[in-house]
PDB file of N, CA and C in Angstrom:
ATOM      1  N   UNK A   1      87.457 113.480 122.940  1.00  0.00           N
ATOM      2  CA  UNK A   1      88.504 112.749 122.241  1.00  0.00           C
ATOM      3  C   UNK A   1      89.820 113.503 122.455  1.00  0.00           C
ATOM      4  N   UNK A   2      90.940 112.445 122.744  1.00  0.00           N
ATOM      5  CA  UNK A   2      92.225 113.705 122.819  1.00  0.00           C
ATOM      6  C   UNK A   2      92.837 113.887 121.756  1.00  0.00           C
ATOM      7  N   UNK A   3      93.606 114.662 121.585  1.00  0.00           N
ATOM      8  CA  UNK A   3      94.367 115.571 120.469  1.00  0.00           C
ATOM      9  C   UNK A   3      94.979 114.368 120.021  1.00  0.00           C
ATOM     10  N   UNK A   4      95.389 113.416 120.594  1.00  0.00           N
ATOM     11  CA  UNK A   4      96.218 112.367 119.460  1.00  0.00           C
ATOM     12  C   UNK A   4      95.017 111.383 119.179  1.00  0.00           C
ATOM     13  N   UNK A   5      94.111 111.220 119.672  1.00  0.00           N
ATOM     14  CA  UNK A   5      93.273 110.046 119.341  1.00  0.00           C
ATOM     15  C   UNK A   5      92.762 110.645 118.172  1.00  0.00           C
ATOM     16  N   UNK A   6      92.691 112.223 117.804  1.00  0.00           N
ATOM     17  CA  UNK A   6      91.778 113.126 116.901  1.00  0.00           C
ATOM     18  C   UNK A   6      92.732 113.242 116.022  1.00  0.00           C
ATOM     19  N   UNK A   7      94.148 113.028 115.885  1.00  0.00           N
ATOM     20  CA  UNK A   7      95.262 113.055 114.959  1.00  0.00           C
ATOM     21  C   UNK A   7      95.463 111.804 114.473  1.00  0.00           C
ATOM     22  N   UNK A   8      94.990 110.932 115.180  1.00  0.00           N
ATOM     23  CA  UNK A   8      94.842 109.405 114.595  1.00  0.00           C
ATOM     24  C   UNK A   8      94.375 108.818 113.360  1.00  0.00           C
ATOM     25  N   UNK A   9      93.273 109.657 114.085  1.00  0.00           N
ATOM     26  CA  UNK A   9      91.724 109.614 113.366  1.00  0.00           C
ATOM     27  C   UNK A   9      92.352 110.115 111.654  1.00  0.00           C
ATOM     28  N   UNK A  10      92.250 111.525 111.853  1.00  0.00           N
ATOM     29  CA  UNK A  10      93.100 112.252 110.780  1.00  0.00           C
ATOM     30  C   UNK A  10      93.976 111.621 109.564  1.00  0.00           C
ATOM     31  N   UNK A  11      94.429 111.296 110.362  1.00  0.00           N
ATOM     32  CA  UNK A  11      95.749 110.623 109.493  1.00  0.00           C
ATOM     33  C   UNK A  11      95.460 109.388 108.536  1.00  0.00           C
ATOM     34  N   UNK A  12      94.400 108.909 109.639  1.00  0.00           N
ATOM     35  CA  UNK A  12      94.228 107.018 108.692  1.00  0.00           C
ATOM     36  C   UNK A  12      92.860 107.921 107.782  1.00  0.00           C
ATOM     37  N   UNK A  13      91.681 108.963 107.628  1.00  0.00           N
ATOM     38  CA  UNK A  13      91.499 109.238 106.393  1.00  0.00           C
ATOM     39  C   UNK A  13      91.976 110.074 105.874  1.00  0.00           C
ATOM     40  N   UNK A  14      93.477 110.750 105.908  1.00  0.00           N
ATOM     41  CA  UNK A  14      94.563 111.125 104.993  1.00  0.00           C
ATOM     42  C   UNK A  14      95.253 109.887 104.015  1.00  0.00           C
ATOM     43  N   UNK A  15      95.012 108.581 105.135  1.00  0.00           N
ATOM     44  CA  UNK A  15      96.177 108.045 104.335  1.00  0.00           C
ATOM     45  C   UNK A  15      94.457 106.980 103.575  1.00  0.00           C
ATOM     46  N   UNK A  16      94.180 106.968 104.163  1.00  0.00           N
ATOM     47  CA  UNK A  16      92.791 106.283 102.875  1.00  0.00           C
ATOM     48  C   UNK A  16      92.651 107.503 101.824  1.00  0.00           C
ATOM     49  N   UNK A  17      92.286 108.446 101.421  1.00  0.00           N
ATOM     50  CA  UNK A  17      92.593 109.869 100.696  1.00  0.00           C
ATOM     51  C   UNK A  17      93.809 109.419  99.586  1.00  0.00           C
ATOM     52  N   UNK A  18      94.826 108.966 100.078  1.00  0.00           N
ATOM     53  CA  UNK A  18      96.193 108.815  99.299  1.00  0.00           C
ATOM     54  C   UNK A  18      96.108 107.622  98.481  1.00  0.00           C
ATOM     55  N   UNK A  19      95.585 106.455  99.555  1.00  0.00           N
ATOM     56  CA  UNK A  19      95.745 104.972  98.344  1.00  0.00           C
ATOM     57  C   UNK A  19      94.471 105.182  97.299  1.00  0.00           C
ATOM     58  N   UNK A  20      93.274 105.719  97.657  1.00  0.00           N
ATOM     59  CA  UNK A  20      92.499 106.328  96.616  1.00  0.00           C
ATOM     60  C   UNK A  20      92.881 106.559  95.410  1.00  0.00           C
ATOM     61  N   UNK A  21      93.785 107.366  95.931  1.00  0.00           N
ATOM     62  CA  UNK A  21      94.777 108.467  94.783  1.00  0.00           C
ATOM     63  C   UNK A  21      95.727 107.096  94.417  1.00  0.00           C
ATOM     64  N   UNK A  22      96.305 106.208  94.921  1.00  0.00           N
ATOM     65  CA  UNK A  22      97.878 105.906  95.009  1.00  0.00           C
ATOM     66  C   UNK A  22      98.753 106.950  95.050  1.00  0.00           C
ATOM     67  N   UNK A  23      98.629 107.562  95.543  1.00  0.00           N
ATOM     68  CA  UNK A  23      99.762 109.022  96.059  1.00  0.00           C
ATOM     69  C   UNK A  23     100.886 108.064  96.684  1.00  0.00           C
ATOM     70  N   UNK A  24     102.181 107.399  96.708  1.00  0.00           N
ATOM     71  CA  UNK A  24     102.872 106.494  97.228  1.00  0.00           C
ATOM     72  C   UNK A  24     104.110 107.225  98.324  1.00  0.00           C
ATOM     73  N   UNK A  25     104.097 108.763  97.666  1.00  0.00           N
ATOM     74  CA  UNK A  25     104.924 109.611  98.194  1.00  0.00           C
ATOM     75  C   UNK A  25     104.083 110.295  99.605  1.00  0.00           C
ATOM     76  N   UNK A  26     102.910 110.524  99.513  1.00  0.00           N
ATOM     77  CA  UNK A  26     101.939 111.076 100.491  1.00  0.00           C
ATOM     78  C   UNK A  26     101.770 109.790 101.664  1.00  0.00           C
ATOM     79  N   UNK A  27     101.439 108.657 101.076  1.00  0.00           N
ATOM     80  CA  UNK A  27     101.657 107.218 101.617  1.00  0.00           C
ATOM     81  C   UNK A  27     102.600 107.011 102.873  1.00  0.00           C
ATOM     82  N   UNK A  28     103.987 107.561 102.559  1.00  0.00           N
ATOM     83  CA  UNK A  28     104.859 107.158 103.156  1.00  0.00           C
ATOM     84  C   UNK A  28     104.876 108.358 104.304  1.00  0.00           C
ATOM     85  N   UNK A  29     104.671 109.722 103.473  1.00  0.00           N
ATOM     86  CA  UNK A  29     105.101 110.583 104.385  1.00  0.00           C
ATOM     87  C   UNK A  29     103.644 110.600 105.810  1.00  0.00           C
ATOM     88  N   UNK A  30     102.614 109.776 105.312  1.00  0.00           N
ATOM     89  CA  UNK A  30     101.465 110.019 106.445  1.00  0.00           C
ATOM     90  C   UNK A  30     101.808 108.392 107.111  1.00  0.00           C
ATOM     91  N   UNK A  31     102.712 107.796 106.621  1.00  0.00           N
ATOM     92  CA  UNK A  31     102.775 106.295 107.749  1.00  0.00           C
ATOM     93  C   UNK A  31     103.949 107.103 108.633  1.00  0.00           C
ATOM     94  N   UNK A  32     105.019 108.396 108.307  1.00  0.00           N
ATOM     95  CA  UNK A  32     105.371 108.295 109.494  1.00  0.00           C
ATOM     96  C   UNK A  32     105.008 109.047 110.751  1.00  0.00           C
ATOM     97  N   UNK A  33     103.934 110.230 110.207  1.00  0.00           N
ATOM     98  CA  UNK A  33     103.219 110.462 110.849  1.00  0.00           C
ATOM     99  C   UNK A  33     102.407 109.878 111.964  1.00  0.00           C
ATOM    100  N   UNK A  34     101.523 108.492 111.041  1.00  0.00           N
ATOM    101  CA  UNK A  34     101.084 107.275 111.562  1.00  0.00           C
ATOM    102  C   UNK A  34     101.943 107.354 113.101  1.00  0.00           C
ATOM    103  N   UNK A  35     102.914 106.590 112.372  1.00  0.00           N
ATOM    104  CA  UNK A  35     103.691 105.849 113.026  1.00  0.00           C
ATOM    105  C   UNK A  35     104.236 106.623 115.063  1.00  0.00           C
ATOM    106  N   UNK A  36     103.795 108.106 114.720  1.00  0.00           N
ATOM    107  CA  UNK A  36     104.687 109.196 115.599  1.00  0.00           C
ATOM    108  C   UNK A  36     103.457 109.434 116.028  1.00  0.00           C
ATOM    109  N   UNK A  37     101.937 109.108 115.950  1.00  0.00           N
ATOM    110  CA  UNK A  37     100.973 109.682 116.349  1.00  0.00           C
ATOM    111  C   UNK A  37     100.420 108.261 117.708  1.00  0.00           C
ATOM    112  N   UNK A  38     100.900 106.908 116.737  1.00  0.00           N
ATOM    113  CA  UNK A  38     100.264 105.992 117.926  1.00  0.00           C
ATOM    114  C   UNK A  38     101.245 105.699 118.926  1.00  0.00           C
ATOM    115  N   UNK A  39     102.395 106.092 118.931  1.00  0.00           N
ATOM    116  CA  UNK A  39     103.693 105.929 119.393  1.00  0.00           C
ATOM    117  C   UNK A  39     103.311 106.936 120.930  1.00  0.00           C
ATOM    118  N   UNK A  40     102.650 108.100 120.346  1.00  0.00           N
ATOM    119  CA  UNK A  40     102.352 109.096 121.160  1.00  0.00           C
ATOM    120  C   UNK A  40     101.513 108.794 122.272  1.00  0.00           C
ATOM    121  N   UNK A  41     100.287 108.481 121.081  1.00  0.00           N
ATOM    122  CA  UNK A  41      99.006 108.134 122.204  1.00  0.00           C
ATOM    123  C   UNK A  41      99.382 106.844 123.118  1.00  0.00           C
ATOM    124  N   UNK A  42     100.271 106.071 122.880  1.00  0.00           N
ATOM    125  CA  UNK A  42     100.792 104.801 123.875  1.00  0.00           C
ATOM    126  C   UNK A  42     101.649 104.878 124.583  1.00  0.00           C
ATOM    127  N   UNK A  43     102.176 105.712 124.476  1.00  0.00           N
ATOM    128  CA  UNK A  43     102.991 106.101 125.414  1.00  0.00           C
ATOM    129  C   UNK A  43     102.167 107.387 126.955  1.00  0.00           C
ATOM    130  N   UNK A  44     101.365 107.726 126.453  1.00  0.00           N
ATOM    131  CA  UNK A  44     100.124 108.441 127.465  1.00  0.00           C
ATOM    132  C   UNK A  44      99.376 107.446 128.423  1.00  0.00           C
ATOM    133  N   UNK A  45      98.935 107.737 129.457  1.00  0.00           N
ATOM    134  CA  UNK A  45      98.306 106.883 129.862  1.00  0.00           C
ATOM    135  C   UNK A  45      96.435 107.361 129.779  1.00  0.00           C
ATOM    136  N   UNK A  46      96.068 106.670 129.481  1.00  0.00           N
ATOM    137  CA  UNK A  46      94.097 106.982 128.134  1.00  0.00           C
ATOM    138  C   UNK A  46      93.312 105.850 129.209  1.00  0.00           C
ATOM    139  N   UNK A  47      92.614 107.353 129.604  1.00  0.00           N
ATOM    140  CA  UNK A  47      91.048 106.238 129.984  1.00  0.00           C
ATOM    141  C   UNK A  47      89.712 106.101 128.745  1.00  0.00           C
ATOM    142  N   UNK A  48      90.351 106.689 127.740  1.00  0.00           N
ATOM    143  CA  UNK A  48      90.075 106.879 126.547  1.00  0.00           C
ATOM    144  C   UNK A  48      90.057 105.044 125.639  1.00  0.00           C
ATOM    145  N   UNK A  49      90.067 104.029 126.108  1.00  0.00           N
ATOM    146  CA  UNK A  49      90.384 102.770 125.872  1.00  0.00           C
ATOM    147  C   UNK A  49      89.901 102.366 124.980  1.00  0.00           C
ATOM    148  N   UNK A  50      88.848 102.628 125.377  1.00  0.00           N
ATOM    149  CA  UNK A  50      87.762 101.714 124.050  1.00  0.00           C
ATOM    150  C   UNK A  50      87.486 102.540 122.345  1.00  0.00           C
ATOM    151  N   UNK A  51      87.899 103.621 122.905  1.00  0.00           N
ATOM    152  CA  UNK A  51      87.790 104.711 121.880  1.00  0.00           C
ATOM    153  C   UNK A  51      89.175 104.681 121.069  1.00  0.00           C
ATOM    154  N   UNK A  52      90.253 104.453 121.872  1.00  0.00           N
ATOM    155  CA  UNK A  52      91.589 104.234 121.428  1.00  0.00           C
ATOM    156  C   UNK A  52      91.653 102.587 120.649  1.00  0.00           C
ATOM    157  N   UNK A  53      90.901 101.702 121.190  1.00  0.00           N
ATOM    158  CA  UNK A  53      90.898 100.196 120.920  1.00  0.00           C
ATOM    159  C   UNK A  53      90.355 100.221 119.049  1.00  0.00           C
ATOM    160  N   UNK A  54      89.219 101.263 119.280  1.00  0.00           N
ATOM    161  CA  UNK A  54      88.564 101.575 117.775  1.00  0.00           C
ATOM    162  C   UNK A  54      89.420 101.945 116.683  1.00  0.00           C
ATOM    163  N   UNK A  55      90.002 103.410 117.081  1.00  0.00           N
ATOM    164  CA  UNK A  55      90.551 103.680 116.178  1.00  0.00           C
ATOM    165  C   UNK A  55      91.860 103.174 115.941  1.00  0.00           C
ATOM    166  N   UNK A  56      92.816 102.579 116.557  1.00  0.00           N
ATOM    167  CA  UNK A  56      93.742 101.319 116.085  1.00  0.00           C
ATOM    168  C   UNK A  56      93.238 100.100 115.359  1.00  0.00           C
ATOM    169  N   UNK A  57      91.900  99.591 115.880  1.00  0.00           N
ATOM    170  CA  UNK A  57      91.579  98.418 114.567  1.00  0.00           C
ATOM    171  C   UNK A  57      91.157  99.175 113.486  1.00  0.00           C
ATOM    172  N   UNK A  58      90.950 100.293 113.348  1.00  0.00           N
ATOM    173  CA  UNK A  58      90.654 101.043 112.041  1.00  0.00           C
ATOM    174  C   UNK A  58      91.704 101.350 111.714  1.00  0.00           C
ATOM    175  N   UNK A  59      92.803 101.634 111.652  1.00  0.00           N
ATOM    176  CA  UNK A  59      93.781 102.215 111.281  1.00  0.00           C
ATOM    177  C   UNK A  59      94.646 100.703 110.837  1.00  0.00           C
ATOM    178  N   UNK A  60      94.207  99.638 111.357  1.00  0.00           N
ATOM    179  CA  UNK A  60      94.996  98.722 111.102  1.00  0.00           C
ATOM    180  C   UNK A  60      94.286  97.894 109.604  1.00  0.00           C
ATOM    181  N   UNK A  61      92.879  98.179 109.559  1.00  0.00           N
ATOM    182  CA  UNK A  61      92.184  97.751 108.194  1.00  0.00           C
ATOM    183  C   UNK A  61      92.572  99.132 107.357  1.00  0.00           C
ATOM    184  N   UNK A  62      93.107  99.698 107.659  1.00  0.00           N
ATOM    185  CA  UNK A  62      93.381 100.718 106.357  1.00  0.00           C
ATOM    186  C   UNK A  62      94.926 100.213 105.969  1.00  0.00           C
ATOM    187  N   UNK A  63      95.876  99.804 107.474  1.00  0.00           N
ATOM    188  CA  UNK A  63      96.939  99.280 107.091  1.00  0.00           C
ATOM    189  C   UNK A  63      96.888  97.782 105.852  1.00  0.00           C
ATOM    190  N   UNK A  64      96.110  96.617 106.424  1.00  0.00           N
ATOM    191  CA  UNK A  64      96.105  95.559 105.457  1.00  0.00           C
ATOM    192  C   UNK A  64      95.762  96.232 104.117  1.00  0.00           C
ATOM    193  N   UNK A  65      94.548  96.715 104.250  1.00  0.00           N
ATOM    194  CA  UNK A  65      94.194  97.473 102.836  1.00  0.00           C
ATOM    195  C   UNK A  65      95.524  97.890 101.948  1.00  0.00           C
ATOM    196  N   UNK A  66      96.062  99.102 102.616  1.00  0.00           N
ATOM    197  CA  UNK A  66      97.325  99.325 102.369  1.00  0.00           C
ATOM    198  C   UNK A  66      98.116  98.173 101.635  1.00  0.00           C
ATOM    199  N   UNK A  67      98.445  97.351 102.392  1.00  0.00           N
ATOM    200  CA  UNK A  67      99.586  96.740 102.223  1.00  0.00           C
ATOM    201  C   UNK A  67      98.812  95.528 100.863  1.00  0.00           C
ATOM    202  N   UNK A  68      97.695  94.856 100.816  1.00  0.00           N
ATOM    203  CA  UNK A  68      96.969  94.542  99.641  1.00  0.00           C
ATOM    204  C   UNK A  68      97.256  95.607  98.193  1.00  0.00           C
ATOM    205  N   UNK A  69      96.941  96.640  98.141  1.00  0.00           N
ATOM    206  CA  UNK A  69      96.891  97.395  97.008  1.00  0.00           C
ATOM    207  C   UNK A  69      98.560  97.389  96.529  1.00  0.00           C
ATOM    208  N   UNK A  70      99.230  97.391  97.403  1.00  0.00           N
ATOM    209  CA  UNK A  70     100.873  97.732  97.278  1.00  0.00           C
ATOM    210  C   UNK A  70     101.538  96.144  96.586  1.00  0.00           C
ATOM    211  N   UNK A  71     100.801  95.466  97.095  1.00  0.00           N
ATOM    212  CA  UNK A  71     101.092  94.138  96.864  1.00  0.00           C
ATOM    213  C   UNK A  71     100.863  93.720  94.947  1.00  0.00           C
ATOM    214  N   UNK A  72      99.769  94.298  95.330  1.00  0.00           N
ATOM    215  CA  UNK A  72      98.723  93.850  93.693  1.00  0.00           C
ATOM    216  C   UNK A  72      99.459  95.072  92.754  1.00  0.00           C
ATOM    217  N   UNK A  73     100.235  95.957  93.408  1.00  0.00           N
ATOM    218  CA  UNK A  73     100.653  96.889  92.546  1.00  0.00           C
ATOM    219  C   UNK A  73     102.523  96.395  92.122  1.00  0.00           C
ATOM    220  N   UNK A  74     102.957  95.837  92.838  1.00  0.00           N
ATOM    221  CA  UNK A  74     104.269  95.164  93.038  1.00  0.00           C
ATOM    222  C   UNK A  74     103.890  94.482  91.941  1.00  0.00           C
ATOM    223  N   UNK A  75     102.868  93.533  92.003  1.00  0.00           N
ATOM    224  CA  UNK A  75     102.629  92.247  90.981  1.00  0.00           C
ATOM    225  C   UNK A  75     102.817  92.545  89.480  1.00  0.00           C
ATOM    226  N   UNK A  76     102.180  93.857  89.469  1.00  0.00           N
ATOM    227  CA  UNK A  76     101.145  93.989  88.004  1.00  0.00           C
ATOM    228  C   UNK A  76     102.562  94.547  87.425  1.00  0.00           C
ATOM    229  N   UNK A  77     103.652  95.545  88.297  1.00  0.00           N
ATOM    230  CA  UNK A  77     105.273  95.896  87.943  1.00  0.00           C
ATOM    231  C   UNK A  77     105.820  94.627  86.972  1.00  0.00           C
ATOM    232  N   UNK A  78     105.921  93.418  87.953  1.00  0.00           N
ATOM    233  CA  UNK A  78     106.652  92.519  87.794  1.00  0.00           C
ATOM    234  C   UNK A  78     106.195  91.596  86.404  1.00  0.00           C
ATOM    235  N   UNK A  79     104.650  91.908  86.198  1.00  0.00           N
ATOM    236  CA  UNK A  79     103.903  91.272  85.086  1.00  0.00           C
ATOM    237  C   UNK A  79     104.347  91.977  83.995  1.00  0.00           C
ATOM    238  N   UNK A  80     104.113  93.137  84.084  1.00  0.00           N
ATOM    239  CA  UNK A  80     104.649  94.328  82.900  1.00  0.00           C
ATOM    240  C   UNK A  80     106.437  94.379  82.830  1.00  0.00           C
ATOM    241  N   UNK A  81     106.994  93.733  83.496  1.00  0.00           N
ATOM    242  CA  UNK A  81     108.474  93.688  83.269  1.00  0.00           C
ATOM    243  C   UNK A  81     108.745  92.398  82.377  1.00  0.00           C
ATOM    244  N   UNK A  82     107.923  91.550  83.131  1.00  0.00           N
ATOM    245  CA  UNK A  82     108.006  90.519  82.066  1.00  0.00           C
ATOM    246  C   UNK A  82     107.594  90.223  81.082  1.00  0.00           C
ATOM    247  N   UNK A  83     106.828  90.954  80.237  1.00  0.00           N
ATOM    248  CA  UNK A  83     106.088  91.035  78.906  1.00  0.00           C
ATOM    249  C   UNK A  83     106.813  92.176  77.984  1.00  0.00           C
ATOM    250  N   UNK A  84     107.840  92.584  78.668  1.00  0.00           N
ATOM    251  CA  UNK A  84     108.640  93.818  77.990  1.00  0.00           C
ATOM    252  C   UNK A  84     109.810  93.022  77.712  1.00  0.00           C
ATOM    253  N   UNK A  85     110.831  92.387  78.745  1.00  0.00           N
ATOM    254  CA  UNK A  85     111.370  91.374  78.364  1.00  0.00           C
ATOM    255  C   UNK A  85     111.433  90.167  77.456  1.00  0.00           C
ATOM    256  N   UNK A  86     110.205  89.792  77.599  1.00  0.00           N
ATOM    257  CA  UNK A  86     109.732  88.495  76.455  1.00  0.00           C
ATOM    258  C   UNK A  86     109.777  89.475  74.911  1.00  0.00           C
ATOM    259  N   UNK A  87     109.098  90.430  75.274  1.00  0.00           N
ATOM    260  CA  UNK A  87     109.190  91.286  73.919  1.00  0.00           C
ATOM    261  C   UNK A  87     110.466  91.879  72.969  1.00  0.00           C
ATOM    262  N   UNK A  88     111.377  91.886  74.243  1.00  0.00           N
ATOM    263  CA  UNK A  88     112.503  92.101  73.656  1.00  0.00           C
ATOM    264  C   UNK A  88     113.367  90.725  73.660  1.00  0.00           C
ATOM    265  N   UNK A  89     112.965  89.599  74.075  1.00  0.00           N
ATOM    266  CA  UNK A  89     114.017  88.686  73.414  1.00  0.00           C
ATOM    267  C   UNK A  89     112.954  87.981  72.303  1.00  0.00           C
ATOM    268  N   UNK A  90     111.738  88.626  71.829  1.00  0.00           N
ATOM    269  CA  UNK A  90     111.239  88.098  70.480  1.00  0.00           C
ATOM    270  C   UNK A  90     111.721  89.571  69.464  1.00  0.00           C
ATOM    271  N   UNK A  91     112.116  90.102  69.994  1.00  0.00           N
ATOM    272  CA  UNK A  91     112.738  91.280  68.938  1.00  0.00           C
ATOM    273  C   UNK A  91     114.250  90.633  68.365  1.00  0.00           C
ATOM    274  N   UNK A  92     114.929  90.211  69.155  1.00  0.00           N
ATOM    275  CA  UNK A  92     116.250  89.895  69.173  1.00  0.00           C
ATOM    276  C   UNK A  92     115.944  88.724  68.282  1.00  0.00           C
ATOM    277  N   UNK A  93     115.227  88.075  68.468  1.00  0.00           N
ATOM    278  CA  UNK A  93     114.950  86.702  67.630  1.00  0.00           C
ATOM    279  C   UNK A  93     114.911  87.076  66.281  1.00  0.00           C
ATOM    280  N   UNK A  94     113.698  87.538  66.018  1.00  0.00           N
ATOM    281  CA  UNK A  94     113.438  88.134  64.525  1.00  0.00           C
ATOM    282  C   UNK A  94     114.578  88.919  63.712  1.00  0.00           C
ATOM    283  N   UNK A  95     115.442  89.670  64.655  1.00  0.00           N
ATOM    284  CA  UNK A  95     116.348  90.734  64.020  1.00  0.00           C
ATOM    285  C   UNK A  95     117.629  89.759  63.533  1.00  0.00           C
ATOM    286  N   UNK A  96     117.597  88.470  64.114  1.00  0.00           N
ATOM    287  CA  UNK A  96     118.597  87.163  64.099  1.00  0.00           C
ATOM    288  C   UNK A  96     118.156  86.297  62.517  1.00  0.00           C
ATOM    289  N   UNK A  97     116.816  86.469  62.530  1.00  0.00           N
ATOM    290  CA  UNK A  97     116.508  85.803  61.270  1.00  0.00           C
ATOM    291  C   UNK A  97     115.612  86.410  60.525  1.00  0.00           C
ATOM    292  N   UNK A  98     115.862  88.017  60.345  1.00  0.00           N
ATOM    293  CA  UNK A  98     115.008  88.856  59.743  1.00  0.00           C
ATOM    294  C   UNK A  98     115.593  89.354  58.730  1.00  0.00           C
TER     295      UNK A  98
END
């Protein structure tokens, strides 16, 4: 395996390790890693293909994964913003006719 296909590897269960955690700061700093590791290996020329073919569709189900949890985590923000809001214009209400 070459040194970037083995840094590949690395990285996508670093960054599975992190959404585990939701580490969001570790997240970012191992996508640009990611990002500088397949950049690398594609830019090489790999008779390494099929082995390289693997660990990019793996790295890319850790990406959807990724981007699912981030999503459902965006949501649940936006749910909890709005139940804090509603809460405070039923505060405002009551304090109007309290």
């Amino acid at each position: 395996m070459s040194v970037a296909l083995k840094r590949i590897e690395e990285t996508r269960e670093a960054l599975v390790d992190a959404l585990e955690q939701r580490d969001w700061e570790a997240i970012g700093q191992l996508d640009m890693a990611c990002r500088a590791c397949v950049d690398e290996v594609i830019s090489q020329a790999s008779n390494d293909e099929p082995e390289l073919r693997t660990n990019l569709e793996e790295l890319l189900g850790v990406y959807r994964k990724l981007i699912d949890v981030a999503v459902g985590e965006r949501q649940a923000i936006v749910d909890e913003m709005s139940q804090i809001q509603r809460a405070k214009s039923a505060a405002k209400v009551y304090h109007l006719f309290g």
